[in-house]
Protein backbone atom coordinates (compact mmCIF):
# COMPACT_ATOMS: atom_id res chain seq x y z
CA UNK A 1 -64.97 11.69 -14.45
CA UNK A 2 -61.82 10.80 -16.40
CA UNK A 3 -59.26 12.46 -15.08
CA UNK A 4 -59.57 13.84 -11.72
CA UNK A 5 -56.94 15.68 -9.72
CA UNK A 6 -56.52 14.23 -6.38
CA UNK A 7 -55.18 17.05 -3.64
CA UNK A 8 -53.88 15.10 -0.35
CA UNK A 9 -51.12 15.68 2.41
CA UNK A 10 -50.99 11.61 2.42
CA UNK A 11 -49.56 9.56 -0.39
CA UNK A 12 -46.82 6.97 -1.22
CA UNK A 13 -43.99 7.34 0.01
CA UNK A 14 -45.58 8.77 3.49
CA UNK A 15 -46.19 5.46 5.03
CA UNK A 16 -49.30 5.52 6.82
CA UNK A 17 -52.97 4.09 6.56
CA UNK A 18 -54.68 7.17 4.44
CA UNK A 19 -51.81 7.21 2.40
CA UNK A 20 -52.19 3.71 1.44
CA UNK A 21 -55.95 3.90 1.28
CA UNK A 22 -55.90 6.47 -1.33
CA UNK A 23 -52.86 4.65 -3.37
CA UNK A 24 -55.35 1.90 -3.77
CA UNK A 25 -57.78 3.98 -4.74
CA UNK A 26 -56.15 5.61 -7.55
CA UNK A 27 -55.15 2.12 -8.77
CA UNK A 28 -58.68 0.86 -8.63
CA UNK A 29 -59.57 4.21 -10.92
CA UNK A 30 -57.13 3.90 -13.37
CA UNK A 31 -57.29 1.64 -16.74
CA UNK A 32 -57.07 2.86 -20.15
CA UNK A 33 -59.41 5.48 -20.22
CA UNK A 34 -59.12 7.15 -17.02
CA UNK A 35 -56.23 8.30 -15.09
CA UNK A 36 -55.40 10.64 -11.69
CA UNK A 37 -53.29 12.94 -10.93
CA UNK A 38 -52.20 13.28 -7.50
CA UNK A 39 -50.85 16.55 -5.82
CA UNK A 40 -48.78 16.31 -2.54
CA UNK A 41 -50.04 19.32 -0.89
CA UNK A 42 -47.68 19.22 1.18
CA UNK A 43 -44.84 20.41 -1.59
CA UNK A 44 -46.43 23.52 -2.49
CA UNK A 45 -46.72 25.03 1.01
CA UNK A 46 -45.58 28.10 2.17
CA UNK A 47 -43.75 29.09 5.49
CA UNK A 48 -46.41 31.68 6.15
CA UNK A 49 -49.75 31.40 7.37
CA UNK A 50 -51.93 30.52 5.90
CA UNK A 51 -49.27 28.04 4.51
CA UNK A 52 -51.54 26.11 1.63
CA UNK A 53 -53.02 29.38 -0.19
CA UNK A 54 -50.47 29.11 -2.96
CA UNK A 55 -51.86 25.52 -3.58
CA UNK A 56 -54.75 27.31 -5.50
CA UNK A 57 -53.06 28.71 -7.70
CA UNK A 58 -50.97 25.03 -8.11
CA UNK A 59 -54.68 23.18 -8.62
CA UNK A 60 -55.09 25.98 -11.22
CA UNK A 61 -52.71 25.48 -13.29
CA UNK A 62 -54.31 22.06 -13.75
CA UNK A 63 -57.35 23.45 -15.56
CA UNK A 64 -57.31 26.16 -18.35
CA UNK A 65 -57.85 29.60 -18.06
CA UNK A 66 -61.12 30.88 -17.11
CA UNK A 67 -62.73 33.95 -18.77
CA UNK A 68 -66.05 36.20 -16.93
CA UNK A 69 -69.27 35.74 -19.46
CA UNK A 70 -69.64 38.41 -21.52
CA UNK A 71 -73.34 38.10 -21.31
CA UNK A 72 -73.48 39.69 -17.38
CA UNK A 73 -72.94 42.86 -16.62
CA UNK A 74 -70.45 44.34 -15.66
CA UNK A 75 -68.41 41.21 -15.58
CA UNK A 76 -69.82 40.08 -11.93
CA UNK A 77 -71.61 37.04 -12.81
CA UNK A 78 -70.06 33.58 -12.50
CA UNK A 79 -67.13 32.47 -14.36
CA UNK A 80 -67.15 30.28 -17.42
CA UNK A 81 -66.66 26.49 -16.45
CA UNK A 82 -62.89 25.36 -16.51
CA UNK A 83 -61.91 22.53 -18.94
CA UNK A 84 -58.40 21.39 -19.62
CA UNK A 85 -56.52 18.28 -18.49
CA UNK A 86 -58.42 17.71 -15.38
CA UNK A 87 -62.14 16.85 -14.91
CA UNK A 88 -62.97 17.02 -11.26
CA UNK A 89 -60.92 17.13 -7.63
CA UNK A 90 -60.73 14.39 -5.00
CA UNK A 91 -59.70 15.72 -1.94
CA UNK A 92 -58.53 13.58 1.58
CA UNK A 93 -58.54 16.14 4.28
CA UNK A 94 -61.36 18.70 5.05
CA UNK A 95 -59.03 21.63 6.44
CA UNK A 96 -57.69 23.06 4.41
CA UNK A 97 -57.79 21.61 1.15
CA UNK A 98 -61.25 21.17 1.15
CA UNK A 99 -61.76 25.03 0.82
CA UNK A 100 -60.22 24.83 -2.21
CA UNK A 101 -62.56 22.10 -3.73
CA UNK A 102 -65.29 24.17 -2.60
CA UNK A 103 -64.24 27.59 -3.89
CA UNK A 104 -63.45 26.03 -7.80
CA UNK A 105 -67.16 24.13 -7.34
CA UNK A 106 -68.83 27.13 -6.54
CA UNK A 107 -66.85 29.81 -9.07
CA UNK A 108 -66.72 26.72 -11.76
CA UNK A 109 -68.91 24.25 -11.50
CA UNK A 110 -65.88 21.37 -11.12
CA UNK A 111 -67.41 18.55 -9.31
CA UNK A 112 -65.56 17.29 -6.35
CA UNK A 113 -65.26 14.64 -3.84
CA UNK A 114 -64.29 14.33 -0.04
CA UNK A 115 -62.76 11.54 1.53
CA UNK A 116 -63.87 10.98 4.73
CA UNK A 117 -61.52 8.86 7.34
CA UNK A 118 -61.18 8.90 10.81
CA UNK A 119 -57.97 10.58 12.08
């Protein structure tokens, strides 16, 4: 993991414990080689319900276009795996934006991880 894409409603300048937790996580990442990029979820919400669907398409845009396998039929097998400026997604909450991690593991293969924390 090089450059992972960290999706969280909590970072500096929210003041709070999780929010710190995961600044100092980051920093402990990050040296030459590796870097994170962090997405607010909060600013890409919606006033709608469900009010974080158009963050998929936001953690998209952070991977390069995926195309179906032209070896399946019929074009219903699994997608090609993403590549592009991100490697893998940290997430801090469960709900909601843990669906998302789950959804781009399972349609391509980008390994994520949860942070767990006691709210």
């Amino acid at each position: 993991m090089k450059k992972p894409l960290l999706i969280t409603y909590e970072y500096p300048p929210d003041i709070g414990g999780v929010g710190k937790y995961l600044e100092q996580e980051v920093r402990g990442f990050e040296d030459a080689q590796n870097s994170v990029i962090v997405m607010r979820a909060r600013d890409y919400e919606m006033s709608l319900w469900p009010n974080w669907l158009p963050l998929i398409f936001h953690v998209r845009k952070c991977f390069q276009s995926a195309k179906r396998s032209a070896t399946l039929g019929r074009g219903r097998g699994p997608l090609t795996p993403l590549t592009g400026q991100c490697d893998a997604i940290w997430v801090s909450h469960i709900l909601p934006v843990g669906y998302i991690a789950l959804v781009y593991k399972k349609l391509f293969k980008i390994p994520y991880r949860v942070y767990l924390h006691g709210l």
